[in-house]
Protein backbone atom coordinates (compact mmCIF):
# COMPACT_ATOMS: atom_id res chain seq x y z
CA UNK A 1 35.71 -15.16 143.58
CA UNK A 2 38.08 -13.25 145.80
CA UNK A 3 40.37 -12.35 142.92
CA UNK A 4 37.70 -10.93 140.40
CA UNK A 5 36.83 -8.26 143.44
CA UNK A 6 40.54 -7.91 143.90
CA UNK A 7 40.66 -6.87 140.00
CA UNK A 8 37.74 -4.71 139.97
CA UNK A 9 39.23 -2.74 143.31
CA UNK A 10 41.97 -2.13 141.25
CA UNK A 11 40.59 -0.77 138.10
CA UNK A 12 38.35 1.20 139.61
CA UNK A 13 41.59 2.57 141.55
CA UNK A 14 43.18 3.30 138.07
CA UNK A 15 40.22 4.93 137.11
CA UNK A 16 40.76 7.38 140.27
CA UNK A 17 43.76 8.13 140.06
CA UNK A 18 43.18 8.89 136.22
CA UNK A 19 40.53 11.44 137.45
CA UNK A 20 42.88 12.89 140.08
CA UNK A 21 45.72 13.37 137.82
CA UNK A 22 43.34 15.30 134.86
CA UNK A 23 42.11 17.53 137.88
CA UNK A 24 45.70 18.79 139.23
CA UNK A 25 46.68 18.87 135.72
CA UNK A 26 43.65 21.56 135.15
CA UNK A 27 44.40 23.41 138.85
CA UNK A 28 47.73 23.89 137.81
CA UNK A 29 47.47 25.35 134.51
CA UNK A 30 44.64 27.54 135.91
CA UNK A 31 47.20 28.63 138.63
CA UNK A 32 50.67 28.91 136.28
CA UNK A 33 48.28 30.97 133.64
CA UNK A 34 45.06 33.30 135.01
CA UNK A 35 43.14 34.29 132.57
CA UNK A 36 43.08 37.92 131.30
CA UNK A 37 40.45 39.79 130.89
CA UNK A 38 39.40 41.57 127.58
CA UNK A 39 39.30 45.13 127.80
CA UNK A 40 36.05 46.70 125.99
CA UNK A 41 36.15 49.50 123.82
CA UNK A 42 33.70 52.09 124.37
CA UNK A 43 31.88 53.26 121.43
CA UNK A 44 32.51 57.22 121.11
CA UNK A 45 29.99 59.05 119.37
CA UNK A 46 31.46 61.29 116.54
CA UNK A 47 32.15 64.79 118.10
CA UNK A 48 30.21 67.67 116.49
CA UNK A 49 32.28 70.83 116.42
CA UNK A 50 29.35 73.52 115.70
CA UNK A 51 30.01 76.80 114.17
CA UNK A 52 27.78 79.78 113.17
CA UNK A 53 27.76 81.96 110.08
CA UNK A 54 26.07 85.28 109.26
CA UNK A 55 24.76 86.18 106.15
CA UNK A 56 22.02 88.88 104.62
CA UNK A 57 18.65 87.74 103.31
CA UNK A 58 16.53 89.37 101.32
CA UNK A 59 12.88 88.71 102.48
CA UNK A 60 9.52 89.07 101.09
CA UNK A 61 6.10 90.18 103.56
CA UNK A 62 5.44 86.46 104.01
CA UNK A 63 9.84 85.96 105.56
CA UNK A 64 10.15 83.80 102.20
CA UNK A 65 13.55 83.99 101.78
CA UNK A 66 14.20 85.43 98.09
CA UNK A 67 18.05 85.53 97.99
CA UNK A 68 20.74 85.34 100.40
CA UNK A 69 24.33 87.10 100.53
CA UNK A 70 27.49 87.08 102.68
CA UNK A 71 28.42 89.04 105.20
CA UNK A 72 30.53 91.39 103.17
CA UNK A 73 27.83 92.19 100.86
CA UNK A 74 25.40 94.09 102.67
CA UNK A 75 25.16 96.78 99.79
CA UNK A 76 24.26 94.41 97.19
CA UNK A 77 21.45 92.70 99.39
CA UNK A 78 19.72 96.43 99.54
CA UNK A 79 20.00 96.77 96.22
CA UNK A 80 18.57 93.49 95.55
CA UNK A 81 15.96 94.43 98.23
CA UNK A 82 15.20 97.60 96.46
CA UNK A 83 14.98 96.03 92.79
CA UNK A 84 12.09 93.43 94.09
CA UNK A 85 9.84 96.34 95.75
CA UNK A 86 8.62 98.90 93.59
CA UNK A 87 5.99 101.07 94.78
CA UNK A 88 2.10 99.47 95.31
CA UNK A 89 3.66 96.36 96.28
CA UNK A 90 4.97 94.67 99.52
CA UNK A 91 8.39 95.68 100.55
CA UNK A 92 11.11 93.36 100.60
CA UNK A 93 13.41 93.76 103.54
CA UNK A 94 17.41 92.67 104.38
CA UNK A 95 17.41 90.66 107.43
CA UNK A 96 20.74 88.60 109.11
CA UNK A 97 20.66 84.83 108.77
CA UNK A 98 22.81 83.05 111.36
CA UNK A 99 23.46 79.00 109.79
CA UNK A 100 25.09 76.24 111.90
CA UNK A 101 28.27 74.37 110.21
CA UNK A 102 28.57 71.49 111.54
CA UNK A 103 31.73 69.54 111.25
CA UNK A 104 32.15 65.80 112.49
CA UNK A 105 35.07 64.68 113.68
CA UNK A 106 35.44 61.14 114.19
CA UNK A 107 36.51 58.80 116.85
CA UNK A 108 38.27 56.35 115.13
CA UNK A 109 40.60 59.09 113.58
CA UNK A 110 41.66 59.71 117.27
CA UNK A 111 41.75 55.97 118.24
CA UNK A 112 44.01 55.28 115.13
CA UNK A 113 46.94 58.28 116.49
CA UNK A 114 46.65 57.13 119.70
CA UNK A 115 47.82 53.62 118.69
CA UNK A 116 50.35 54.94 116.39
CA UNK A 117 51.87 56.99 119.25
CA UNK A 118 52.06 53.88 121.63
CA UNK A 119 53.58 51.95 118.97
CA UNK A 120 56.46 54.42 118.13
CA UNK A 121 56.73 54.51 122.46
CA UNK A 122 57.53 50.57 122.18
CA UNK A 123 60.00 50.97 119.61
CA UNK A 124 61.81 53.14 121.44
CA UNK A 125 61.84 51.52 124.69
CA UNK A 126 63.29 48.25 122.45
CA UNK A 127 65.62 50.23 120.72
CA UNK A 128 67.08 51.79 124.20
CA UNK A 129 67.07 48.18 125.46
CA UNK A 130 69.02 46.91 123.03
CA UNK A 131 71.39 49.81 123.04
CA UNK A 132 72.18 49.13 126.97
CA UNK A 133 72.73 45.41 126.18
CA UNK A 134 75.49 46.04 123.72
């Protein structure tokens, strides 16, 4: 009886040491390697350069716009203005119109030259490297 508790003392041992071994096998790769962490990219809204440009409107007595001119062309909206109010009727009236142009530039355009430029930087620093080792 003495030896089977002698063999089960030992494989339970085994069994141990097993354990033991898997664990500093673990602590040691977890010290030799840490783990790095992921950088997030931040999601950039698309930039909105806003602009303004003026034009001439021809209105009617209810500011329904009739007909609309550039800048330059101030004469032709008075004409126009002229044409569309006879006498006994409503004038029509030239007025400035100021619209927004909105133009979108977006982030990933400026995401994609910024990696280009940091690549180009790396190639560089290899090529000097391997310039100083010859």
């Amino acid at each position: 009886m003495a030896k089977k508790k002698a063999t089960a003392k030992k494989a339970t041992t085994k069994k141990a040491t097993k354990k033991a071994a898997a664990k500093k096998k673990v602590a040691d790769d977890a010290e030799a390697a840490p783990k790095k962490k992921k950088k997030r990219k931040s999601r950039k809204k698309a930039e909105e350069v806003i602009r303004r440009k003026v034009y001439w409107g021809v209105f009617n007595h209810s500011m329904k716009l009739v007909a609309k001119y550039e800048f330059n062309q101030r004469k032709a909206a008075d004409k126009r203005a002229s044409e569309l109010s006879p006498e006994g009727k409503p004038p029509h009236f030239v007025q400035k119109i100021k619209e927004d142009i909105v133009e979108v530039i977006e982030p990933a355009a400026e995401e994609e030259a910024e990696t280009t430029t940091k690549k180009k930087a790396a190639k560089k620093a290899t090529a000097k490297k391997k310039a100083k080792k010859k």
